[in-house]
C-alpha atoms as a PDB file:
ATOM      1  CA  UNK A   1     -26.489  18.468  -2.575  1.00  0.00           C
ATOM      2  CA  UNK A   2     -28.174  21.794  -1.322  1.00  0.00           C
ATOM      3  CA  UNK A   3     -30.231  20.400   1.399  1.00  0.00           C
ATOM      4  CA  UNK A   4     -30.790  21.797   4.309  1.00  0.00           C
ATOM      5  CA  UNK A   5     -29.955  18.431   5.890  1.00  0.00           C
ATOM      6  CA  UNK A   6     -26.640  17.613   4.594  1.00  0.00           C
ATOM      7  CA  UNK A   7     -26.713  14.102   6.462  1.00  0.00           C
ATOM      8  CA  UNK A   8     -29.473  11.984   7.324  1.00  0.00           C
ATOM      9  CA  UNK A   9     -28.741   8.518   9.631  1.00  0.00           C
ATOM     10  CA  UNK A  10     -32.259   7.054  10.655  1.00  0.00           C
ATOM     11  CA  UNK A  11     -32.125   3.892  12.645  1.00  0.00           C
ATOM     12  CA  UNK A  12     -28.459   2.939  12.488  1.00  0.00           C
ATOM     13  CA  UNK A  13     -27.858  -1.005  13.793  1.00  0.00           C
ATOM     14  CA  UNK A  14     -24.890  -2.405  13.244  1.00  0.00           C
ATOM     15  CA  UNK A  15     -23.186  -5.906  15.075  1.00  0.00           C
ATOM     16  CA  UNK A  16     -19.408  -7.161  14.763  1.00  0.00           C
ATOM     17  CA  UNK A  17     -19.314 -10.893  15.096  1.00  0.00           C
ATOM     18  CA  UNK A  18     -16.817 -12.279  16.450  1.00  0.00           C
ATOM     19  CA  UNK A  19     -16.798 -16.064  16.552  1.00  0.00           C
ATOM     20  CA  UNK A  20     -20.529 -17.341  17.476  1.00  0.00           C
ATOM     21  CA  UNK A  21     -20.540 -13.857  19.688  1.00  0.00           C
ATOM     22  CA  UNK A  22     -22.329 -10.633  18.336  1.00  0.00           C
ATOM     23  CA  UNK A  23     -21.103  -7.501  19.844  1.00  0.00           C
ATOM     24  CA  UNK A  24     -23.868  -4.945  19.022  1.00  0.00           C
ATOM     25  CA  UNK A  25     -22.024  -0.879  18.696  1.00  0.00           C
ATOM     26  CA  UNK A  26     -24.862   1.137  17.131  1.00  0.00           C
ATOM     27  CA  UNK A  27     -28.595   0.569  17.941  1.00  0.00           C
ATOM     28  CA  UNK A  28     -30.888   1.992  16.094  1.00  0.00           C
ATOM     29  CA  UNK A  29     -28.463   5.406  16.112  1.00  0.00           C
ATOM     30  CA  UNK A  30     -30.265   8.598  14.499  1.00  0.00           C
ATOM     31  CA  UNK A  31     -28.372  12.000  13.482  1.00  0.00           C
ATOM     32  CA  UNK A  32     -29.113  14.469  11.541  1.00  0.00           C
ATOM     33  CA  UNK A  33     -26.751  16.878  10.252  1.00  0.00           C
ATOM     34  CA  UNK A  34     -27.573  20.499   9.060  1.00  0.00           C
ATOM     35  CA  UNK A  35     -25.021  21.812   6.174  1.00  0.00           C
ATOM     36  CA  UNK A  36     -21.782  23.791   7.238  1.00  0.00           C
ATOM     37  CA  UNK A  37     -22.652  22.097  10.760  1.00  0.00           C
ATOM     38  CA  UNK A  38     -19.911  21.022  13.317  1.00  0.00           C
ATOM     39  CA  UNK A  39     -20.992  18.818  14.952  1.00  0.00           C
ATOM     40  CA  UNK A  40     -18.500  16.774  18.200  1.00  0.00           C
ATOM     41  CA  UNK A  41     -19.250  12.682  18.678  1.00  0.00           C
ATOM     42  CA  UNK A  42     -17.888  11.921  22.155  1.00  0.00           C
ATOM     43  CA  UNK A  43     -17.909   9.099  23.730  1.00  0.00           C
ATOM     44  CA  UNK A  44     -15.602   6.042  25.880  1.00  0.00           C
ATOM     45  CA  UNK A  45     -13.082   3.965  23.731  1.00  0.00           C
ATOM     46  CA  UNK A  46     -14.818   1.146  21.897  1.00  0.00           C
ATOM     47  CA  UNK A  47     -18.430   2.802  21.544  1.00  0.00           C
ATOM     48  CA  UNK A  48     -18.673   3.034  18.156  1.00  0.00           C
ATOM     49  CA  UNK A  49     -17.484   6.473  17.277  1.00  0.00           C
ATOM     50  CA  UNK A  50     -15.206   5.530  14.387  1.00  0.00           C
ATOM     51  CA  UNK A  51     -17.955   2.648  13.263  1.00  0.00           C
ATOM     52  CA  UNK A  52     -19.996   5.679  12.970  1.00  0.00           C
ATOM     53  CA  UNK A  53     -18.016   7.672  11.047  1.00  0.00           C
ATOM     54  CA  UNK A  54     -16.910   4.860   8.385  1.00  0.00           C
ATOM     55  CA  UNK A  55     -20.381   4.207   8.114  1.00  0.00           C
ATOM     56  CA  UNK A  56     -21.216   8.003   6.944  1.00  0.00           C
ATOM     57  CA  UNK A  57     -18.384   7.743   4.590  1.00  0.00           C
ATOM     58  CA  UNK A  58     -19.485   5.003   2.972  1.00  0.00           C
ATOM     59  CA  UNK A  59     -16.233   2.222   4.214  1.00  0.00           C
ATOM     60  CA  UNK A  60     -18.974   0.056   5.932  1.00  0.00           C
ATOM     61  CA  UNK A  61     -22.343  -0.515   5.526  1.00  0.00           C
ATOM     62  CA  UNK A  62     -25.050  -0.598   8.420  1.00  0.00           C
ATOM     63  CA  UNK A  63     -27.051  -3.970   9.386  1.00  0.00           C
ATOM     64  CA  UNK A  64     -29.980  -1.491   8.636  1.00  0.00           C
ATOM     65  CA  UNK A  65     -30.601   1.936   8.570  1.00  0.00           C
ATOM     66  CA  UNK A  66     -30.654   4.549   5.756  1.00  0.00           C
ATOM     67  CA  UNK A  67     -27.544   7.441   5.637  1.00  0.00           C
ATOM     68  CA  UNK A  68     -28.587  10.191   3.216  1.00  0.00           C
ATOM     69  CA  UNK A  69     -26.572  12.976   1.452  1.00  0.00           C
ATOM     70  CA  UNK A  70     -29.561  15.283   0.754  1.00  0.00           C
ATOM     71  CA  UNK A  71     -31.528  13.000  -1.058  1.00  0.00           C
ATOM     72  CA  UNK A  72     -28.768  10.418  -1.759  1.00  0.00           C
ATOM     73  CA  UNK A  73     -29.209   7.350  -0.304  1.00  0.00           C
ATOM     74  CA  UNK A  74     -25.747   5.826  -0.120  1.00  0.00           C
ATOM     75  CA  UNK A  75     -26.599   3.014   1.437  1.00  0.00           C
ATOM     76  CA  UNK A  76     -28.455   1.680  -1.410  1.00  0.00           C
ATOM     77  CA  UNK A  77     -26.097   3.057  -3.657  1.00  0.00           C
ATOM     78  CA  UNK A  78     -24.003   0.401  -6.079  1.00  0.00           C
ATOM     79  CA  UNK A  79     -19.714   0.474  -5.443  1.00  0.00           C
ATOM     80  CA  UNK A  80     -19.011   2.944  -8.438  1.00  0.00           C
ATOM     81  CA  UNK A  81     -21.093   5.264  -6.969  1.00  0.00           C
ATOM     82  CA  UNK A  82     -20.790   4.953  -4.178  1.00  0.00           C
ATOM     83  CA  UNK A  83     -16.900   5.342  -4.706  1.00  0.00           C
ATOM     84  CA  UNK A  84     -17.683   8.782  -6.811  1.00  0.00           C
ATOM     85  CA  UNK A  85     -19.146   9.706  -3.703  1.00  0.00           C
ATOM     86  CA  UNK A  86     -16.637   9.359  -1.295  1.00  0.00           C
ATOM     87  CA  UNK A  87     -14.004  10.793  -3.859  1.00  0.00           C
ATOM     88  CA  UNK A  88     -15.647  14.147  -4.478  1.00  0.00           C
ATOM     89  CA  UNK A  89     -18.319  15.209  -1.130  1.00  0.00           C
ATOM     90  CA  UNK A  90     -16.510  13.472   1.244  1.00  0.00           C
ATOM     91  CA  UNK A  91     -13.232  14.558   3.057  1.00  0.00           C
ATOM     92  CA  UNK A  92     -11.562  12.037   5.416  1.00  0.00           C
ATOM     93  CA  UNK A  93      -9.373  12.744   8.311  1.00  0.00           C
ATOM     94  CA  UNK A  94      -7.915   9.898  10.263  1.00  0.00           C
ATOM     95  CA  UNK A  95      -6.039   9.712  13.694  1.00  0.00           C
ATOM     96  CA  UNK A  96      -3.350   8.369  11.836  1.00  0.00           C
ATOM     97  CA  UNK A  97      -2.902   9.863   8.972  1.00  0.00           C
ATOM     98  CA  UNK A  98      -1.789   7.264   5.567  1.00  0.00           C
ATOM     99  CA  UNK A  99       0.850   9.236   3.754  1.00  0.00           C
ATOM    100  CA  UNK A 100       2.177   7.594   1.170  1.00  0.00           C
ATOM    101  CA  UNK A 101       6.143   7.631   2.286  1.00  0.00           C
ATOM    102  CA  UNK A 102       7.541   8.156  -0.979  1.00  0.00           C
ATOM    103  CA  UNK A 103       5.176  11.156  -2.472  1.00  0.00           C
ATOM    104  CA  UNK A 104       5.983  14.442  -1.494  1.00  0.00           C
ATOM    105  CA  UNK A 105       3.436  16.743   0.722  1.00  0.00           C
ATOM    106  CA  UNK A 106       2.693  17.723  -2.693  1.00  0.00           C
ATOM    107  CA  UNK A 107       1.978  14.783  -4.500  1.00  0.00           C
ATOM    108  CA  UNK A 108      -0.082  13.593  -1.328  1.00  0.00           C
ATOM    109  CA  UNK A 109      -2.211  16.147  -1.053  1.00  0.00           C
ATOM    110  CA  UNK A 110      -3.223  16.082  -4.798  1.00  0.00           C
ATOM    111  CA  UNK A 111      -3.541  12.019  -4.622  1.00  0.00           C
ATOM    112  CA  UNK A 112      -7.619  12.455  -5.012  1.00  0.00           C
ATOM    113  CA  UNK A 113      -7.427  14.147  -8.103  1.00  0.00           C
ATOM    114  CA  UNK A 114      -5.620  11.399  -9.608  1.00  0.00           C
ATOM    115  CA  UNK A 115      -8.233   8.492  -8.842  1.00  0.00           C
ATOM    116  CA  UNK A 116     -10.883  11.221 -10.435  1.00  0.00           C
ATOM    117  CA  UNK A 117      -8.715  11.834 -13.659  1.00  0.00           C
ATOM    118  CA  UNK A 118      -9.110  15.964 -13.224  1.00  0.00           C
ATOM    119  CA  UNK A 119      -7.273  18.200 -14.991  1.00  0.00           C
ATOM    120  CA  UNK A 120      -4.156  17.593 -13.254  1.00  0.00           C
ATOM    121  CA  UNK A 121      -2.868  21.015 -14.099  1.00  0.00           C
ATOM    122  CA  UNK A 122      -5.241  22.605 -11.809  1.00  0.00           C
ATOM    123  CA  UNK A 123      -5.376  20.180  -9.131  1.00  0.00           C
ATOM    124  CA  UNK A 124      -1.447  20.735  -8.811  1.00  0.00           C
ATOM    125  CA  UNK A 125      -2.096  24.246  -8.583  1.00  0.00           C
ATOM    126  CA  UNK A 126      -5.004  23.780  -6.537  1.00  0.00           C
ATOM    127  CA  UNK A 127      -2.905  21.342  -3.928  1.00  0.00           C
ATOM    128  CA  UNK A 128      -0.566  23.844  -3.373  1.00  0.00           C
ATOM    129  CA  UNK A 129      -3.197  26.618  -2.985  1.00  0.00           C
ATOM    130  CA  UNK A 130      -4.575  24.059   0.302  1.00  0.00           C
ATOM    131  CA  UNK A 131      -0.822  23.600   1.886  1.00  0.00           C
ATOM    132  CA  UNK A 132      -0.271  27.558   1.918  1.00  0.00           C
ATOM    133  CA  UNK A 133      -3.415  27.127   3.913  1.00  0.00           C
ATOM    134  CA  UNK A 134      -2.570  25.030   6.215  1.00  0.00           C
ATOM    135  CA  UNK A 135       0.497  26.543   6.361  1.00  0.00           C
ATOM    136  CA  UNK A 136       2.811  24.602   4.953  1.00  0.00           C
ATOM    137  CA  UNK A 137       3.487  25.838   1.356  1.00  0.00           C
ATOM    138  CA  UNK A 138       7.603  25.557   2.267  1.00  0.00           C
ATOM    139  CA  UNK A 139       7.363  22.353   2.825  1.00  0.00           C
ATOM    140  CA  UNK A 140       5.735  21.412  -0.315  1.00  0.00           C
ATOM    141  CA  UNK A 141       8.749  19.577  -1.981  1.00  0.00           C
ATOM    142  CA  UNK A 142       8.779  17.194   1.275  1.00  0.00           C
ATOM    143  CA  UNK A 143       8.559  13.631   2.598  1.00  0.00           C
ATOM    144  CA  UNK A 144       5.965  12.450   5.154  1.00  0.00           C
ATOM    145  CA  UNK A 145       9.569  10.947   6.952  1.00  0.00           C
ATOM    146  CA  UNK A 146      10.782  14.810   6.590  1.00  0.00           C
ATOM    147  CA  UNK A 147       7.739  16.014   8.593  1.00  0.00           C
ATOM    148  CA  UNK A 148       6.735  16.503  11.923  1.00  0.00           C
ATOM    149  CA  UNK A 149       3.855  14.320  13.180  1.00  0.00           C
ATOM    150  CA  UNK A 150       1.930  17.840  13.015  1.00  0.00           C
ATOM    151  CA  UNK A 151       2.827  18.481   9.512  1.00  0.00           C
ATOM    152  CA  UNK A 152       1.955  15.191   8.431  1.00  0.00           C
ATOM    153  CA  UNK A 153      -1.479  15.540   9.851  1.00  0.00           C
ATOM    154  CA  UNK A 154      -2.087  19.158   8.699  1.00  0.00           C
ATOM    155  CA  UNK A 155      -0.728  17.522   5.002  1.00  0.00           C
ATOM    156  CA  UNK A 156      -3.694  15.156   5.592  1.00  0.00           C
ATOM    157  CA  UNK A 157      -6.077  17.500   6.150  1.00  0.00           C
ATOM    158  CA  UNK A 158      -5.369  19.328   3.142  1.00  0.00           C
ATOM    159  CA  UNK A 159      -5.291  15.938   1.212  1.00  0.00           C
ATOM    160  CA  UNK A 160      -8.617  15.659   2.755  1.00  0.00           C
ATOM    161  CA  UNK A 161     -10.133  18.834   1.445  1.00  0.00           C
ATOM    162  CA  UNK A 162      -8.215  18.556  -2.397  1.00  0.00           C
ATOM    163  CA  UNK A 163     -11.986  17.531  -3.791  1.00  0.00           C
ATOM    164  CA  UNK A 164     -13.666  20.564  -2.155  1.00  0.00           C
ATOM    165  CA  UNK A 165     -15.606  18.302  -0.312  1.00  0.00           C
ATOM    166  CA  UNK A 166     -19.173  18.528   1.735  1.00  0.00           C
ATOM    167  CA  UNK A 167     -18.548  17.158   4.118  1.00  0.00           C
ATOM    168  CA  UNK A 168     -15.521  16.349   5.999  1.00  0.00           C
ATOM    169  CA  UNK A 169     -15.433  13.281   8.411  1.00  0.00           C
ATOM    170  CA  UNK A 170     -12.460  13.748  11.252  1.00  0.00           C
ATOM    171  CA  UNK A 171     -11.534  10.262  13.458  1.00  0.00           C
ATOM    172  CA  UNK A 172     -10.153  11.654  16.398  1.00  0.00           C
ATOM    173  CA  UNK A 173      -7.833  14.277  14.308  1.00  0.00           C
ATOM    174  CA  UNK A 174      -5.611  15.071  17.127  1.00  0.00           C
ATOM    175  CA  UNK A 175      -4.788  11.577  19.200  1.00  0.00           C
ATOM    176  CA  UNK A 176      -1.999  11.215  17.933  1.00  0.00           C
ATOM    177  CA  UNK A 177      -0.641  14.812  18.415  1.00  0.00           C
ATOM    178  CA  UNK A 178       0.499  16.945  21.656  1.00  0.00           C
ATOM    179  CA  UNK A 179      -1.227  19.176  23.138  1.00  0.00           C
ATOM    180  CA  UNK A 180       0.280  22.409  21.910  1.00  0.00           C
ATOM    181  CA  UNK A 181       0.203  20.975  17.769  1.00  0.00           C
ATOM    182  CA  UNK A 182      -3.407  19.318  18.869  1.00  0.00           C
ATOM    183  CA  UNK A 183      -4.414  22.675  19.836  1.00  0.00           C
ATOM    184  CA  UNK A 184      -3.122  23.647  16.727  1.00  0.00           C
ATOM    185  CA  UNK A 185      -4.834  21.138  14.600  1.00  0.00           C
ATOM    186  CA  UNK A 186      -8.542  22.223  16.238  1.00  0.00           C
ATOM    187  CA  UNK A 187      -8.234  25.736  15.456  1.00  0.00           C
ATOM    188  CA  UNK A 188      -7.428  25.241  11.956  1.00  0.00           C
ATOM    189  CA  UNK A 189     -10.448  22.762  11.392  1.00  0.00           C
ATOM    190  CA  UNK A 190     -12.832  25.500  13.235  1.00  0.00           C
ATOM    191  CA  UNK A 191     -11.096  27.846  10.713  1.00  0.00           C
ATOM    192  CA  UNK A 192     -11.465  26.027   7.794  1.00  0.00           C
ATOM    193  CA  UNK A 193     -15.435  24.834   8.795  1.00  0.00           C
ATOM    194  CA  UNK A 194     -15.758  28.592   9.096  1.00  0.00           C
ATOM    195  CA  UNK A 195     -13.753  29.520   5.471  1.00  0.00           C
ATOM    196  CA  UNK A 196     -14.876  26.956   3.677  1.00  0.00           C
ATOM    197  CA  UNK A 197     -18.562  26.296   4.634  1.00  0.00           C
ATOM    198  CA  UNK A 198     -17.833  22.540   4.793  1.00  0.00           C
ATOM    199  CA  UNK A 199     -19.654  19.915   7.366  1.00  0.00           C
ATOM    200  CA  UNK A 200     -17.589  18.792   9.761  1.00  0.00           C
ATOM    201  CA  UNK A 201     -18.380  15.390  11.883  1.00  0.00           C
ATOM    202  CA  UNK A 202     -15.281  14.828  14.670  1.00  0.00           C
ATOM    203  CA  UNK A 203     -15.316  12.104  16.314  1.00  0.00           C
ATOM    204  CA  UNK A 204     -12.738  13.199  19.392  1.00  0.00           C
ATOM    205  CA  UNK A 205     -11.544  12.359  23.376  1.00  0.00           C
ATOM    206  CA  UNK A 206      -9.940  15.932  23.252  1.00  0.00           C
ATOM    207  CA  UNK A 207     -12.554  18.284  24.365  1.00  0.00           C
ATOM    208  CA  UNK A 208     -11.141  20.947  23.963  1.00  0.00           C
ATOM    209  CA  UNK A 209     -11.725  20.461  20.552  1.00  0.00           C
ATOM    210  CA  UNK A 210     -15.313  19.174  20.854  1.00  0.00           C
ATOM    211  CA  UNK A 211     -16.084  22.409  22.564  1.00  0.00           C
ATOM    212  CA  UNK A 212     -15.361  24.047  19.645  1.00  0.00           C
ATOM    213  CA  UNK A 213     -17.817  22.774  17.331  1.00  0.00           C
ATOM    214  CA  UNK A 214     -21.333  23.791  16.889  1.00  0.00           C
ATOM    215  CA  UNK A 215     -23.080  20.598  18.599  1.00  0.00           C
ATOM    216  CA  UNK A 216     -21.876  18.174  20.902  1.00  0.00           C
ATOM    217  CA  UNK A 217     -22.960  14.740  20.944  1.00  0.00           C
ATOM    218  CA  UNK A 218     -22.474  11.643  23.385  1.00  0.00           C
ATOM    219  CA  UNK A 219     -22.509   8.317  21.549  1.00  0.00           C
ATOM    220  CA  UNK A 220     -23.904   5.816  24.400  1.00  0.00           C
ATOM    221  CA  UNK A 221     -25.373   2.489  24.953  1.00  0.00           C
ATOM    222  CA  UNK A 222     -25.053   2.393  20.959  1.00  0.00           C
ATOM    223  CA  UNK A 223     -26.690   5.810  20.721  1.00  0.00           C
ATOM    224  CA  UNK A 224     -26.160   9.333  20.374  1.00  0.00           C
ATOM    225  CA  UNK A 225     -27.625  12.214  23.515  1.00  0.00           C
ATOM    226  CA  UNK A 226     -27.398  15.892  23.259  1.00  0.00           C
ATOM    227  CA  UNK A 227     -24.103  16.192  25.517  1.00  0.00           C
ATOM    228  CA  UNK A 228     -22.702  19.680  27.224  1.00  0.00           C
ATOM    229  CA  UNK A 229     -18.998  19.610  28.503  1.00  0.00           C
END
């Protein structure tokens, strides 16, 4: 996927039902993403900004609407693609950040290679390559319960990049941190968009960290407006 668009969302809908009510997020929600773009998704609690981002990954699918990885359509796409996707262009950072408890930082961060069946040789090597960047190589050999809530997100993000993904989808990636370790956590995803070349969708309240990226967007009334903070 060389594109110059690296994602493509063209008339997004999608409606959560709940009972005989339909709560409509996205409305016919466009974005287009150019490749090694960072791009911010702002935006009040309950607008849609995480429905937006599983939908990009590929965990939901949109009432209608087309989401294209160059010229991947993955919303057409059967599950075992779909799945071979997600596993190798797609990085996924979550608020909260699903360790498994009893894997090392290690083991964790080289979980992806194991659902691909890699050479597990060089995804162990390659694991601990992405923790010394991070900046946790010392604490390889460690539990998520032996970890600062900082560590265990920065062990995330390195799971998250262990298929030298594309893209790189980030649900508000510092919500769950303080300030100082939040501020921490944005400068080494500007760092690593910059390194690495990757896309980078965040979906954030902190802007501080929206200011950082390259593009700021306000997801509203189920769509998304140029936004400056």
């Amino acid at each position: 996927m060389k594109a110059e668009a690296s994602i493509s969302a063209l008339g997004l809908f999608k409606t959560f039902h709940k009972g005989k009510q339909g709560i409509e997020v996205l409305k016919g929600l466009d974005l287009i993403v150019k490749k090694g773009e960072g791009v911010a998704v702002i935006g009040a609690s309950g607008t849609g900004k995480s429905t937006l981002l599983h939908l990009l990954g590929g965990l939901e699918k949109p009432d209608s609407g087309s989401i294209s990885y160059g010229d991947k359509n993955i919303c057409t796409m059967k599950d075992n693609n779909l799945s071979e996707i997600r596993n190798k262009m797609i990085g996924f950072v979550f608020q909260f950040h699903f360790l498994l408890p009893e894997f090392t930082a290690h083991e964790n961060v080289y979980v992806p290679a194991l659902i691909s069946s890699g050479d597990m040789i060089k995804a162990k090597k390659a694991a601990l390559e992405l923790l010394d960047i991070v900046g946790l190589a010392e604490r390889a050999t460690h539990k998520p319960g032996e970890l600062s809530g900082g560590e265990q997100q920065r062990v995330a993000l390195a799971r998250a990049l262990m298929m030298s993904p594309e893209i790189l989808l980030a649900d508000e990636p510092t919500g769950d941190l303080d300030p100082s370790t939040g501020e921490m956590m944005s400068e080494l995803l500007v760092k690593l968009k910059k390194d690495m070349g990757v896309t980078m969708i965040v979906a954030t309240h902190n802007h501080d960290l929206a200011r950082l990226m390259d593009r700021i967007l306000l997801l509203k009334g189920g769509v998304l407006e140029q936004h400056n903070l």
